[in-house]
Protein backbone atom coordinates (compact mmCIF):
# COMPACT_ATOMS: atom_id res chain seq x y z
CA UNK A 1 0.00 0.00 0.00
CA UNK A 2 1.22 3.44 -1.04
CA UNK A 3 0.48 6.48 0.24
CA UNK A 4 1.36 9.75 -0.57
CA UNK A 5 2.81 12.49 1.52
CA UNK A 6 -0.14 14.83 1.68
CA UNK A 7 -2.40 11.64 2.82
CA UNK A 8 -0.34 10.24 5.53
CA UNK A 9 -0.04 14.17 6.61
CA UNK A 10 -3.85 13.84 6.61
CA UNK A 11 -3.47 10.63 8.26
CA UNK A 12 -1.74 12.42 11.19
CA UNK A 13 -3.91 15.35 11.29
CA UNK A 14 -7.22 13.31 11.69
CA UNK A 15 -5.30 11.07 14.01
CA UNK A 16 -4.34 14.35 16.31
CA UNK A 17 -6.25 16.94 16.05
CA UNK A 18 -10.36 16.85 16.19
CA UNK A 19 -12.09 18.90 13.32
CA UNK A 20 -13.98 21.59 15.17
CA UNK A 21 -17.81 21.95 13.99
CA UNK A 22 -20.63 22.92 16.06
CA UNK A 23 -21.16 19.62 17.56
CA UNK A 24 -17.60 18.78 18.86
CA UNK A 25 -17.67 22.50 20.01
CA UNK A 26 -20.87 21.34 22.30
CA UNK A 27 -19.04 18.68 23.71
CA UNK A 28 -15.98 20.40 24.47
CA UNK A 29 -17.89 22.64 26.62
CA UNK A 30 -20.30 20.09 27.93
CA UNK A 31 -16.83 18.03 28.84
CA UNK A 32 -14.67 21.35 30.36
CA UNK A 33 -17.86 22.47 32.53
CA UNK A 34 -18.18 19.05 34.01
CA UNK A 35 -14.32 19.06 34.36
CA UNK A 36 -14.57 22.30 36.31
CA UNK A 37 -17.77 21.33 38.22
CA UNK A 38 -15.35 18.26 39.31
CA UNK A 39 -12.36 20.08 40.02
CA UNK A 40 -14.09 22.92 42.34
CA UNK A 41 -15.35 19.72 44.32
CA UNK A 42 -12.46 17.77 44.77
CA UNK A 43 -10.77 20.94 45.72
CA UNK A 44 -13.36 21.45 48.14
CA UNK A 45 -13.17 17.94 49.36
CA UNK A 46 -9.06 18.69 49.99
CA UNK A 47 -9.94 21.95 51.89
CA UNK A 48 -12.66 20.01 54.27
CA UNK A 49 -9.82 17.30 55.21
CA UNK A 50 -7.08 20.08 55.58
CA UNK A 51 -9.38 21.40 57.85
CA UNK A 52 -10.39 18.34 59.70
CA UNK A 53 -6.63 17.94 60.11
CA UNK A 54 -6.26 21.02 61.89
CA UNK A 55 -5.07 23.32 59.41
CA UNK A 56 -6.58 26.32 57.43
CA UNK A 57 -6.41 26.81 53.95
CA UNK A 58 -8.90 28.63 51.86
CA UNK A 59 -7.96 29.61 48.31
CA UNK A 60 -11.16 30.31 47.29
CA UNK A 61 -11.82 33.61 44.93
CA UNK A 62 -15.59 34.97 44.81
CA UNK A 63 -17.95 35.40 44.60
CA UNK A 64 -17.86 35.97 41.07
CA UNK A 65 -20.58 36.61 38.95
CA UNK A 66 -23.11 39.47 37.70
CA UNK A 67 -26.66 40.58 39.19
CA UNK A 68 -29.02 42.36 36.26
CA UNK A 69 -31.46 42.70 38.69
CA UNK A 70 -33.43 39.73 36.53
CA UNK A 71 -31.18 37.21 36.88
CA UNK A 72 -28.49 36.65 38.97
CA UNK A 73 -25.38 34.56 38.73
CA UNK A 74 -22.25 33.70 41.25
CA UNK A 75 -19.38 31.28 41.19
CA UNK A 76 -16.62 30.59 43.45
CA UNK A 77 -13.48 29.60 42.04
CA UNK A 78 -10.66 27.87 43.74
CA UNK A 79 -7.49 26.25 42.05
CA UNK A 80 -9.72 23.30 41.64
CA UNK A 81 -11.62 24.84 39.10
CA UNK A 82 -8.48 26.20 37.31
CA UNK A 83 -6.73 22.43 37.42
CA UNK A 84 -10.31 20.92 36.22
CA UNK A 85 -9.76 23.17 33.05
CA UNK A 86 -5.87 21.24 31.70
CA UNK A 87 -7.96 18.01 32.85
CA UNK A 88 -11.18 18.71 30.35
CA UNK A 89 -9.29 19.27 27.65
CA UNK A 90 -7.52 15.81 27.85
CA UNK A 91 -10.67 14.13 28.57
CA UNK A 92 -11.82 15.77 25.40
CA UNK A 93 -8.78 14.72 23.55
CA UNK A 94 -9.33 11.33 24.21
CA UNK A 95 -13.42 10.91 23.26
């Protein structure tokens, strides 16, 4: 079987890289939201046992967020959230 160059670059490309359309795009989010959702608790989790150990650490940042009067909307971000980030994106890499 012969291949050319510009296929087996093709080859590599689909092999490495995902095509971005509007459904991968979904995912990605739907994956890097869960991924932050599950960072911000296990970092949560580590505080609590910290904490239970006897020692104080709090890292956390917030509330973030915006009020419109309407609607309202708050986060708090820790380092868990910003390490679930690095970890969606490999989850993602590897659907």
């Amino acid at each position: 079987m012969s291949h050319t160059l510009t296929e087996d670059r093709g080859l590599l490309q689909s092999n490495s890289v995902k095509a971005t359309n509007k459904v991968n795009r979904t995912v990605l989010v739907k994956v890097l939201l869960l991924a932050c959702l599950v960072g911000t608790l296990g970092w949560d989790l580590v505080e609590k046992i910290v904490q239970g150990a006897g020692l104080s650490l709090s890292l956390q940042a917030g509330p973030v967020g915006f009020d419109i009067g309407v609607i309202q909307f708050y986060l708090r971000i820790n380092p868990g959230t910003l390490l679930g980030i690095p970890g969606g994106f490999l989850v993602y890499r590897r659907l």
